[in-house]
N, C-alpha and C. Protein backbone atom coordinates (compact mmCIF):
# COMPACT_ATOMS: atom_id res chain seq x y z
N UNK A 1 -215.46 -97.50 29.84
CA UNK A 1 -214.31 -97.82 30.63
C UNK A 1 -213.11 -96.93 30.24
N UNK A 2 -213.00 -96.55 28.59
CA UNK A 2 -212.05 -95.84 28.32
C UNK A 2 -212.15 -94.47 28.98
N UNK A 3 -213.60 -94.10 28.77
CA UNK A 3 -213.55 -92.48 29.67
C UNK A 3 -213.73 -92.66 30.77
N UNK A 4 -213.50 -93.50 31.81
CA UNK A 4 -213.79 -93.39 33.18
C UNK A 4 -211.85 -93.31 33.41
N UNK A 5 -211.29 -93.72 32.99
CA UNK A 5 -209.65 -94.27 32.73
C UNK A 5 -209.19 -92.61 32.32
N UNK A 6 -209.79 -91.91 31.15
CA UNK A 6 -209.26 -91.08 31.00
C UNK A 6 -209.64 -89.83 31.68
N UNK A 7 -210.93 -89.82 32.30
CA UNK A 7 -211.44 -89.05 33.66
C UNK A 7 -210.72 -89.23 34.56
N UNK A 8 -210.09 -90.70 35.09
CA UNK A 8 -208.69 -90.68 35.69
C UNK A 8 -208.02 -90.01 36.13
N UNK A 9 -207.41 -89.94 34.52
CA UNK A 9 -206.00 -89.78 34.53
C UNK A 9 -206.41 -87.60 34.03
N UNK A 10 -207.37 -87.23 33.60
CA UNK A 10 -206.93 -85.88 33.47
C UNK A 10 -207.68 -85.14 35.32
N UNK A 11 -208.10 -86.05 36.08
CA UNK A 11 -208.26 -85.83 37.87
C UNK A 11 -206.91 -85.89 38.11
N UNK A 12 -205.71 -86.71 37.71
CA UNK A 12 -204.72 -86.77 38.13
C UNK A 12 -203.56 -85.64 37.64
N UNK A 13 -204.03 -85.51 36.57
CA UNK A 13 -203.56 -84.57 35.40
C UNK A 13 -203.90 -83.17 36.44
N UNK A 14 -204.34 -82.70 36.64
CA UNK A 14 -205.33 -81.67 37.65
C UNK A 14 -204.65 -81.79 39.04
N UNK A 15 -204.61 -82.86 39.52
CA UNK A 15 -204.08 -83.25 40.74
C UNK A 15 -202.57 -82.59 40.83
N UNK A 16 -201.94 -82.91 39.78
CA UNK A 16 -200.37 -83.33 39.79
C UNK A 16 -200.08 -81.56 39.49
N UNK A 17 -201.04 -80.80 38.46
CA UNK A 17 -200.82 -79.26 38.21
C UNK A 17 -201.12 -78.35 39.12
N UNK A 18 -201.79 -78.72 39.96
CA UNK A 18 -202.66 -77.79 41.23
C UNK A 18 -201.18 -78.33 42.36
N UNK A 19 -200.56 -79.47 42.45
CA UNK A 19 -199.43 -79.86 43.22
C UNK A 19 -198.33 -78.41 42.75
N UNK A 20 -198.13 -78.61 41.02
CA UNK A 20 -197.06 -77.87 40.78
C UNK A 20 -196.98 -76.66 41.17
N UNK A 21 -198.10 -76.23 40.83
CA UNK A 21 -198.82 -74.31 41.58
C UNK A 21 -198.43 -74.52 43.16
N UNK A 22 -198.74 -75.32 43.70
CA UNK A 22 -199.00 -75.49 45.11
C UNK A 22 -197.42 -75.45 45.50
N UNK A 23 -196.25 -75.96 44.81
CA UNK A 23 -195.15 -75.72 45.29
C UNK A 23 -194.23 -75.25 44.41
N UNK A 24 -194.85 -74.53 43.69
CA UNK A 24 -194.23 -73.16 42.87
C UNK A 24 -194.35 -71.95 43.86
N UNK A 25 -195.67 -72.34 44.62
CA UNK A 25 -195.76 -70.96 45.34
C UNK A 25 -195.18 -71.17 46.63
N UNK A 26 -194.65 -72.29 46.96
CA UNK A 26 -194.22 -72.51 48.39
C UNK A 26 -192.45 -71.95 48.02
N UNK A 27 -192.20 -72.10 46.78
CA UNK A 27 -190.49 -71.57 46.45
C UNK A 27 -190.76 -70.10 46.07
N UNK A 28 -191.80 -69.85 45.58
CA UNK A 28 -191.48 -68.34 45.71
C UNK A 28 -191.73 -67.83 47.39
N UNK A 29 -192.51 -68.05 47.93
CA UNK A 29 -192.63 -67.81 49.67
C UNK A 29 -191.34 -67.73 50.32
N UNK A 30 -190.53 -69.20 49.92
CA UNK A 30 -189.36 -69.17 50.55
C UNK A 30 -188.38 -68.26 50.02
N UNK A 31 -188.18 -68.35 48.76
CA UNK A 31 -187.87 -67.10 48.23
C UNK A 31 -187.73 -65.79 48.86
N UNK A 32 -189.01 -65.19 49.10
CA UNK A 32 -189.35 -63.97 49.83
C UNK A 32 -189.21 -63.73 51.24
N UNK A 33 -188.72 -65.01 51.80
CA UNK A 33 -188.51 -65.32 52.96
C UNK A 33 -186.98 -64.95 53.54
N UNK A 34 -186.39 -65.56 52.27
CA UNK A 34 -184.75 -65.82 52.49
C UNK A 34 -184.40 -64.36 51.96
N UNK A 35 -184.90 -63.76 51.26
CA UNK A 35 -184.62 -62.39 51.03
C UNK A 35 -184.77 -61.48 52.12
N UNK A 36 -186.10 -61.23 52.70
CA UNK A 36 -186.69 -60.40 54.11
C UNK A 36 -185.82 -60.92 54.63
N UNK A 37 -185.36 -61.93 55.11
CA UNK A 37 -184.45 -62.68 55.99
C UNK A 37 -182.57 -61.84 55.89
N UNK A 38 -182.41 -61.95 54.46
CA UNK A 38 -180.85 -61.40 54.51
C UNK A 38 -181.04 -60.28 54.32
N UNK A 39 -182.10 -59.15 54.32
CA UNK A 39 -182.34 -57.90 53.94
C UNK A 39 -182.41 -57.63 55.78
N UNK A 40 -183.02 -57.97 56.90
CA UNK A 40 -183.25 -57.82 58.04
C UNK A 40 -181.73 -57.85 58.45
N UNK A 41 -180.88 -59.19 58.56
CA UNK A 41 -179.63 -59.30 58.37
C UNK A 41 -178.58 -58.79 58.29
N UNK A 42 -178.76 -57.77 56.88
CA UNK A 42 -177.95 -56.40 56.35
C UNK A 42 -178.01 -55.35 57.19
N UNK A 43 -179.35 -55.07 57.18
CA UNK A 43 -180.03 -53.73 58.51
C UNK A 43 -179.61 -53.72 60.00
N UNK A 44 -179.14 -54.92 60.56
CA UNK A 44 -178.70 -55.56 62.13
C UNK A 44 -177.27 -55.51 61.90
N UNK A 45 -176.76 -55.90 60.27
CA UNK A 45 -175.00 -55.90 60.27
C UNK A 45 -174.71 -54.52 60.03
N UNK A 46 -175.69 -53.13 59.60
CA UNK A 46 -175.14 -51.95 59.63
C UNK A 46 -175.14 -51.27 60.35
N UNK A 47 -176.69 -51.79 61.47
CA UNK A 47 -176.77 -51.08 62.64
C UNK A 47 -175.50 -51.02 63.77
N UNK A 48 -175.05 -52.49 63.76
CA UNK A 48 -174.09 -53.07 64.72
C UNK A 48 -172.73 -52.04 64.39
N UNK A 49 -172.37 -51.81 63.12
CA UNK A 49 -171.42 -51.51 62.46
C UNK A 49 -171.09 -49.75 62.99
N UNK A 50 -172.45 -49.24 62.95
CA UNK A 50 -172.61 -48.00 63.04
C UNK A 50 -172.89 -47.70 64.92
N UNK A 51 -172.96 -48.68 65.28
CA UNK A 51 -172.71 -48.64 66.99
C UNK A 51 -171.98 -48.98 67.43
N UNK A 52 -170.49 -49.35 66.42
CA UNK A 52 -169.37 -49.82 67.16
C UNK A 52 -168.47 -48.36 66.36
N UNK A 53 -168.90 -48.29 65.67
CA UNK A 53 -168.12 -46.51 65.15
C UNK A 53 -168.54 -45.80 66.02
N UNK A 54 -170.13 -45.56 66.58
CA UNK A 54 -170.11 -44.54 67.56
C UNK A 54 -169.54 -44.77 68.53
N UNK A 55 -169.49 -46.04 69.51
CA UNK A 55 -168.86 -46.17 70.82
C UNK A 55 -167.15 -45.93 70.05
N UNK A 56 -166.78 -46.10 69.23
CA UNK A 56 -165.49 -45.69 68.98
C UNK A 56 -165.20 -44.44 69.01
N UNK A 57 -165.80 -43.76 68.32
CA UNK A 57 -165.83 -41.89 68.25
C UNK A 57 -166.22 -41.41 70.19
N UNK A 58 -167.13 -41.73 70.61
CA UNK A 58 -167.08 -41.42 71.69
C UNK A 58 -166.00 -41.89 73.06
N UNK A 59 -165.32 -42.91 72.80
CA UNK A 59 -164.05 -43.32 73.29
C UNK A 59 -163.06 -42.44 72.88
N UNK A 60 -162.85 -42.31 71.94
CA UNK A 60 -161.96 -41.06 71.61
C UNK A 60 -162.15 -40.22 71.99
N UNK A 61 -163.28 -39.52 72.39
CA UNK A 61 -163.98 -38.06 72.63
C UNK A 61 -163.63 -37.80 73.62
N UNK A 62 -163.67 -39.41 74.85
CA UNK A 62 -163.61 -39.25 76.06
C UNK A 62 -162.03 -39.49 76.72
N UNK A 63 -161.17 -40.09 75.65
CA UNK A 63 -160.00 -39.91 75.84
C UNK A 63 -159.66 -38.71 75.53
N UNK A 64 -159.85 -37.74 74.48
CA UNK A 64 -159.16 -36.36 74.31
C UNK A 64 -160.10 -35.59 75.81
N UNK A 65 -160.87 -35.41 75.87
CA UNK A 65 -161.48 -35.21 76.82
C UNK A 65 -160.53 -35.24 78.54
N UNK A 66 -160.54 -36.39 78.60
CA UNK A 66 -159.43 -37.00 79.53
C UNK A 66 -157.69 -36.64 79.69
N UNK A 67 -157.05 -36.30 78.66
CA UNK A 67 -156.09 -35.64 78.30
C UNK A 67 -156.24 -34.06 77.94
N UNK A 68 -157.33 -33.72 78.06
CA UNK A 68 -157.79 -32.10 78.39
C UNK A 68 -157.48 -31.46 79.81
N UNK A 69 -158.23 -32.64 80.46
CA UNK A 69 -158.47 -32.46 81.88
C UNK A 69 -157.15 -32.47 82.76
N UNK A 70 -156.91 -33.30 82.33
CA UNK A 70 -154.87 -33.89 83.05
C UNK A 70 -153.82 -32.31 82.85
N UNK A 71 -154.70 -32.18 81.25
CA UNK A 71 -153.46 -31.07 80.77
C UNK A 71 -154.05 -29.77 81.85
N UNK A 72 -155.31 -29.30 81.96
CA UNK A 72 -155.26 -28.42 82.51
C UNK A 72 -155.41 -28.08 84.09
N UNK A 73 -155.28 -29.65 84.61
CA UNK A 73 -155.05 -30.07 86.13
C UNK A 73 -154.00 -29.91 86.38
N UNK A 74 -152.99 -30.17 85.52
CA UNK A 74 -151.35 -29.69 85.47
C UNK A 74 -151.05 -28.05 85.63
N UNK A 75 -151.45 -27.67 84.60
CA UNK A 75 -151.44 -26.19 84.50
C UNK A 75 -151.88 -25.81 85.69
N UNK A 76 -152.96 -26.07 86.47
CA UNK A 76 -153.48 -25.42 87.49
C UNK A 76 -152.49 -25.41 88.68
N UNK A 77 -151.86 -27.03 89.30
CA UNK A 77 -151.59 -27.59 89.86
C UNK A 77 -149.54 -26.64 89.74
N UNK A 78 -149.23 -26.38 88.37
CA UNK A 78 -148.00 -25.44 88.23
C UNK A 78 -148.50 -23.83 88.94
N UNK A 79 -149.61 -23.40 88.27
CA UNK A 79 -149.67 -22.13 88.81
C UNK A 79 -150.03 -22.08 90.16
N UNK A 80 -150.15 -23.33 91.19
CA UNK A 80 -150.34 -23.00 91.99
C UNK A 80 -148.99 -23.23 92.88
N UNK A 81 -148.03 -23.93 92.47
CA UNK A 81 -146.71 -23.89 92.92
C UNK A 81 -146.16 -22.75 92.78
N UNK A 82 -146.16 -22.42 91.24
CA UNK A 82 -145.62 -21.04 91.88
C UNK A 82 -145.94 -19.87 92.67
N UNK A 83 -147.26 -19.57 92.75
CA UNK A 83 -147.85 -19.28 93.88
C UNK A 83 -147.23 -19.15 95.16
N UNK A 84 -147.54 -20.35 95.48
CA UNK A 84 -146.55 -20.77 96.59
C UNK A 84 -145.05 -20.14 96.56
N UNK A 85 -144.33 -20.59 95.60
CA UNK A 85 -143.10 -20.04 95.85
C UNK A 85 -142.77 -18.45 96.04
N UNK A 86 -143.78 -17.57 95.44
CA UNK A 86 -144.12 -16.05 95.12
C UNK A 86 -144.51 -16.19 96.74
N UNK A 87 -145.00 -16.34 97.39
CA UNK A 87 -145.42 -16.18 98.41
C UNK A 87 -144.63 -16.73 99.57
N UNK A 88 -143.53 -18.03 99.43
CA UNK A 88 -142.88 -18.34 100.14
C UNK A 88 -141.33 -17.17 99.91
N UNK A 89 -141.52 -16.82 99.29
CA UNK A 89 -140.06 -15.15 98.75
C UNK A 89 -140.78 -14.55 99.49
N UNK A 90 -142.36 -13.90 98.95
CA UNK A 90 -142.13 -12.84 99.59
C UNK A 90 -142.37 -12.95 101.77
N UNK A 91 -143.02 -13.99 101.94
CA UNK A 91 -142.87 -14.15 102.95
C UNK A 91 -141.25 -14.37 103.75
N UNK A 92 -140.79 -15.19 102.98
CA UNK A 92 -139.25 -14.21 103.46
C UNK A 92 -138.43 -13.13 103.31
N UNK A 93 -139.21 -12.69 102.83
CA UNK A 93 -138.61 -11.44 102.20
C UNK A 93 -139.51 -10.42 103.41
N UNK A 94 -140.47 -10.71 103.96
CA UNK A 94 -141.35 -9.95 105.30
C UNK A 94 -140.67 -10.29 106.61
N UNK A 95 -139.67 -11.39 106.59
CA UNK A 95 -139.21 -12.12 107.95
C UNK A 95 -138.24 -11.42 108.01
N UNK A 96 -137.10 -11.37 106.81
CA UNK A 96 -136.38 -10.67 106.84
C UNK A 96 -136.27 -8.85 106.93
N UNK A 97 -137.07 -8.70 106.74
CA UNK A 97 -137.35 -6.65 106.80
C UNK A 97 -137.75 -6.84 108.78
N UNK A 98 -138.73 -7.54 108.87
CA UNK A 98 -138.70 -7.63 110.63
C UNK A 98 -137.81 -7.75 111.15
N UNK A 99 -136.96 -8.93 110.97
CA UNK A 99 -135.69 -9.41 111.94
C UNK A 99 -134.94 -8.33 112.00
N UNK A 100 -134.54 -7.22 110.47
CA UNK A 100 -133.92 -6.38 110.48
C UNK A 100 -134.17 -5.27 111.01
N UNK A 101 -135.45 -5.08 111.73
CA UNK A 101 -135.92 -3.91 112.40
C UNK A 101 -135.52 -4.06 114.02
C-alpha cells in the first residue's frame, strides 16, 4: 500500500514536471512571439516613417518645381510684352514714315 501511494505520488511528481516543461515552453513561445511581434512593429514604424519623409521630400520637389515653372512663365510672359511693345514702336514708327509720305 505504501508503494502503490508512493507510485502515486512520483506519477504525480512526473505529472506536475512534464506540466512545468509544458508551460515553461508555452512562456518561452510567448516570449518569441511578443518579440517577432514588436520587431514586425519596429519594421512597419520605420517603414511608415521613411514614407512620410519621402512624400515630404517629394512635396517639396514639387513645390520648388512649381515655383520654377511660375518663375519662368513670368519671364516668358515679360519677354513677350515687351515684344509687343518693340513691335507696337516700331509699328508706329511704320505709320508714321507712311502718313509722312
Amino acid at each position: 500500500m505504501i508503494q502503490n501511494l508512493q507510485r502515486q505520488l512520483e506519477q504525480q511528481r512526473k505529472g506536475f514536471e512534464q506540466q512545468r516543461k509544458d508551460f515553461e515552453q508555452q512562456r518561452k513561445d510567448s516570449e518569441q512571439q511578443r518579440k517577432d511581434a514588436k520587431n514586425r512593429e519596429n519594421m512597419l514604424v520605420a517603414q511608415l516613417e521613411q514614407q512620410r519623409k519621402d512624400s515630404e521630400q517629394q512635396r517639396k520637389d514639387s513645390e520648388q518645381q512649381r515655383k520654377e515653372l511660375m518663375q519662368l512663365l513670368k519671364q516668358h510672359s515679360d519677354q513677350i510684352k515687351q515684344q509687343n511693345e518693340q513691335l507696337k514702336h516700331q509699328s508706329e514708327q511704320i505709320t508714321e514714315l507712311l502718313l509722312k509720305q
